[in-house]
N, C-alpha and C. Protein backbone atom coordinates (compact mmCIF):
# COMPACT_ATOMS: atom_id res chain seq x y z
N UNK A 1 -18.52 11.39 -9.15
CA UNK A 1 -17.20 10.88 -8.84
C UNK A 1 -16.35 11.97 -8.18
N UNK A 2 -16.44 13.37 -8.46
CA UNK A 2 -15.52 14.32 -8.17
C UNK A 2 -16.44 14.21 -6.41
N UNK A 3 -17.52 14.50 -6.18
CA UNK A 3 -17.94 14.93 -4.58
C UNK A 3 -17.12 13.25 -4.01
N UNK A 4 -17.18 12.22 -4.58
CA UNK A 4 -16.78 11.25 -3.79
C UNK A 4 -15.73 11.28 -3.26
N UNK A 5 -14.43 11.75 -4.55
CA UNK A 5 -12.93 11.16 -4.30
C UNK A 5 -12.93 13.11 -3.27
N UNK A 6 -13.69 13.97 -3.25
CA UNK A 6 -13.37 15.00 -2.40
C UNK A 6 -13.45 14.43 -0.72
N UNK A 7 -14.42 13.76 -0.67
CA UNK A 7 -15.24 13.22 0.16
C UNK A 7 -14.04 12.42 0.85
N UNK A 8 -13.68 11.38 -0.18
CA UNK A 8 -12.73 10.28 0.74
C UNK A 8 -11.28 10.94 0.95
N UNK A 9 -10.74 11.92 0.41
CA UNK A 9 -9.48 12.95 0.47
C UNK A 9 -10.09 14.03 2.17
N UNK A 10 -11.25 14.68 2.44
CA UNK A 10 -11.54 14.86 3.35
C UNK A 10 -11.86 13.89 4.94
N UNK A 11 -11.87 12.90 4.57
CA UNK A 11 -11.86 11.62 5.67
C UNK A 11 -10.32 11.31 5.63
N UNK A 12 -9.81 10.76 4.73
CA UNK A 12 -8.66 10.34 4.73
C UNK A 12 -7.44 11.67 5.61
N UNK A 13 -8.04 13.36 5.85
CA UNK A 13 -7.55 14.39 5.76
C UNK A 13 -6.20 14.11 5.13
N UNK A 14 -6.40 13.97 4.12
CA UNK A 14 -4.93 13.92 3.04
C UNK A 14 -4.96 15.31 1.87
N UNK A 15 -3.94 15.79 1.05
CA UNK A 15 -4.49 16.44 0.59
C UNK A 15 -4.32 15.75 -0.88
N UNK A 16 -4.80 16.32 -2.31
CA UNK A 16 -4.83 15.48 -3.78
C UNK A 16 -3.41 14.63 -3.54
N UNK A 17 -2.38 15.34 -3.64
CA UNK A 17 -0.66 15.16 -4.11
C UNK A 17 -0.54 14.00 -2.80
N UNK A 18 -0.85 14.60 -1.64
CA UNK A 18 -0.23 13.48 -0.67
C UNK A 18 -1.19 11.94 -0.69
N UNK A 19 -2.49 12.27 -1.29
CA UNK A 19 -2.85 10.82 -0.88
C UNK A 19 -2.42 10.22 -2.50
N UNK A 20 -2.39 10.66 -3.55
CA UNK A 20 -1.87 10.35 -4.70
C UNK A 20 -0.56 9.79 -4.48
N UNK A 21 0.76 9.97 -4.02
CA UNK A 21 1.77 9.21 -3.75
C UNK A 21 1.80 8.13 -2.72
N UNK A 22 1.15 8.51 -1.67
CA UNK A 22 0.63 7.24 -0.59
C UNK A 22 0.38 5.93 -1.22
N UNK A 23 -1.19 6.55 -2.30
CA UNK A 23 -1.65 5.43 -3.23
C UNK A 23 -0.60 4.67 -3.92
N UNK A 24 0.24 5.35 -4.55
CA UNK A 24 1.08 4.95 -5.72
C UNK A 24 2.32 3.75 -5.16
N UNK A 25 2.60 4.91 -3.78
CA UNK A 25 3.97 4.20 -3.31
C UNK A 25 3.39 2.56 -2.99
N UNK A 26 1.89 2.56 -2.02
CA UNK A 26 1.52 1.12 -1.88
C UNK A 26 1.34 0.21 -3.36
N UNK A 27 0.68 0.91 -4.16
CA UNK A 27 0.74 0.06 -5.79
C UNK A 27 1.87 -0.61 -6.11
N UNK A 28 2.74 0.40 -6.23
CA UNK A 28 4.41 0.07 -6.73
C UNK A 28 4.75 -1.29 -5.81
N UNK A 29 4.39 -1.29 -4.61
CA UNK A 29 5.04 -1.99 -3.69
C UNK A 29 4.51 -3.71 -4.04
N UNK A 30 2.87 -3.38 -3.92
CA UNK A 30 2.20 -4.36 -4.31
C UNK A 30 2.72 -5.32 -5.52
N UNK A 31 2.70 -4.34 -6.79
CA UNK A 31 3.06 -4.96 -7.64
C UNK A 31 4.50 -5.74 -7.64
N UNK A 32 5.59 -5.13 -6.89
CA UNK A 32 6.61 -6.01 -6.51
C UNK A 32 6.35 -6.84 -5.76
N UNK A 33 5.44 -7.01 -4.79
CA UNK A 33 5.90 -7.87 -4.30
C UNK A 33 4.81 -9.14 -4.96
N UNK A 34 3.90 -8.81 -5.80
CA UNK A 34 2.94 -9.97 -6.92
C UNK A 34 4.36 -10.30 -7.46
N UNK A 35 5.22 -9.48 -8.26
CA UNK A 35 6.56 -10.55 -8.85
C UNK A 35 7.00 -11.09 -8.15
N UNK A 36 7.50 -10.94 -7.23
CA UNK A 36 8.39 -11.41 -6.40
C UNK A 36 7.78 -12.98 -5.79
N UNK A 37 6.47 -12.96 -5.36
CA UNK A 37 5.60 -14.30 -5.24
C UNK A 37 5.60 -15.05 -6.53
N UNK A 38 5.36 -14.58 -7.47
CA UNK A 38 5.33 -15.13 -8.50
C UNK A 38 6.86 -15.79 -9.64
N UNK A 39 7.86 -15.26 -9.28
CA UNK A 39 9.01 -15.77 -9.05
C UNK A 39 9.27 -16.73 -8.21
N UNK A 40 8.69 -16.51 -6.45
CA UNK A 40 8.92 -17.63 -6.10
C UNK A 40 8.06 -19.05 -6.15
N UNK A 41 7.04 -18.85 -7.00
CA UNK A 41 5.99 -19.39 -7.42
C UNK A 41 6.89 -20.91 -8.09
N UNK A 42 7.85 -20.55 -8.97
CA UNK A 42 8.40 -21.26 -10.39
C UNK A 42 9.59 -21.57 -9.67
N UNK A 43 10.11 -20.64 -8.56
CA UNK A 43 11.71 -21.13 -8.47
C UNK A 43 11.73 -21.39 -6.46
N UNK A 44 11.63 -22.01 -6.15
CA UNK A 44 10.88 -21.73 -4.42
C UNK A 44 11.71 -21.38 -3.51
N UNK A 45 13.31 -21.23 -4.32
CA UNK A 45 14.66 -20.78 -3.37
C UNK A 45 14.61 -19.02 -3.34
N UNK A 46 13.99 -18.19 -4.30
CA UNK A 46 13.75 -17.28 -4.58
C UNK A 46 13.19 -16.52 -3.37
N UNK A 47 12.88 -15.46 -2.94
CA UNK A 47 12.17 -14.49 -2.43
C UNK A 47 11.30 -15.46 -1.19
N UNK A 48 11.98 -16.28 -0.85
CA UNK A 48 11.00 -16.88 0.31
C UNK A 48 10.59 -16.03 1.54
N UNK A 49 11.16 -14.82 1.06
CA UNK A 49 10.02 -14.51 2.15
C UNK A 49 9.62 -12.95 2.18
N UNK A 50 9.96 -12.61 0.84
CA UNK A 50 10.09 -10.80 0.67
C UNK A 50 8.57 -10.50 -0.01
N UNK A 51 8.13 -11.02 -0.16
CA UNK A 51 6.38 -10.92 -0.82
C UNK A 51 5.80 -9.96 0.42
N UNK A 52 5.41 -11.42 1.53
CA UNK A 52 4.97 -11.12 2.88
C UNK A 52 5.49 -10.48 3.79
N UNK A 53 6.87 -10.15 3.72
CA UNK A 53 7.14 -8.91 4.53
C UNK A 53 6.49 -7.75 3.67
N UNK A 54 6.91 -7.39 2.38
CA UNK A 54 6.44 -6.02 2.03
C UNK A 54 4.73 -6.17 2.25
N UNK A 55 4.48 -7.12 2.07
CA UNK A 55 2.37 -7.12 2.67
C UNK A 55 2.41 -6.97 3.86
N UNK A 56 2.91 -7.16 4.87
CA UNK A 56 2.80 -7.09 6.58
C UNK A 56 3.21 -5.58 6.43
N UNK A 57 4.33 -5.10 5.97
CA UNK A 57 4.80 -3.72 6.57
C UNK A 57 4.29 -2.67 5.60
N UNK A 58 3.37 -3.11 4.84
CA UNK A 58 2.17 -2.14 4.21
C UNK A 58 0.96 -1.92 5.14
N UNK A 59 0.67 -3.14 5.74
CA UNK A 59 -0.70 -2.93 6.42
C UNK A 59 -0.17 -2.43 7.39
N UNK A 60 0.88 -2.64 8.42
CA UNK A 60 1.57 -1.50 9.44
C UNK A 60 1.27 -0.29 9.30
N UNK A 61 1.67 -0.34 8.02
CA UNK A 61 1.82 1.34 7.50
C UNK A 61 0.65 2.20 7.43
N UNK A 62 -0.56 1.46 6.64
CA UNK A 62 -1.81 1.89 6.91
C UNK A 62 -2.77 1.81 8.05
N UNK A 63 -2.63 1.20 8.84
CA UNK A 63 -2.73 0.80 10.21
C UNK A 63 -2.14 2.17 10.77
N UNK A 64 -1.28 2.71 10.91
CA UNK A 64 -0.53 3.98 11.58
C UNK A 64 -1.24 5.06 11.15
N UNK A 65 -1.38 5.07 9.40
CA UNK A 65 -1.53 6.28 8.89
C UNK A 65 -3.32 6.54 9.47
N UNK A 66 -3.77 5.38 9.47
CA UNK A 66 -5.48 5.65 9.80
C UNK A 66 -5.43 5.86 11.57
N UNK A 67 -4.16 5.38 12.26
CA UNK A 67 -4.25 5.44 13.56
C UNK A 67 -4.13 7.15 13.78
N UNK A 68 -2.97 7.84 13.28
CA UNK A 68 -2.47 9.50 12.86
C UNK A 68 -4.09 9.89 12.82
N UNK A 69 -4.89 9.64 11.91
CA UNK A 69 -6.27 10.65 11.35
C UNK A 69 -7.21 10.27 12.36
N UNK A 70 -7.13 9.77 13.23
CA UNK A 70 -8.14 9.67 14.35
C UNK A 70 -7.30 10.43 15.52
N UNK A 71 -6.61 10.72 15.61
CA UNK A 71 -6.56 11.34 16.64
C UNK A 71 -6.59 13.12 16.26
């Protein structure tokens, strides 16, 4: 497990701390925006549409950050 997560921290060229908050900040996000669907799940005036923006402007985000490590 340790040669792997070295392995994917060397591809990713991230270093421990920076891909550790990357990870976290997308988690955090995720998980808001699972409530936030799930709120509007029960109430449908709710969050109609803040789920799928924070999912679109996550994959942006990773989309950029993998676009950055190729060049």
């Amino acid at each position: 497990m340790f040669y792997s997560s070295k392995k994917h921290l060397k591809e990713t060229n991230e270093s421990y701390f920076k891909h550790m908050f990357f990870a976290l900040e997308i988690s955090i996000k995720l998980i808001l925006a699972g409530v936030m669907a799930f709120v509007h799940s029960l109430i449908p005036g709710f969050f109609k549409k803040n789920a799928s923006t924070i999912i679109i402007n996550l994959s942006e985000k990773i989309k950029r950050g993998k676009e950055s490590q190729d060049l």
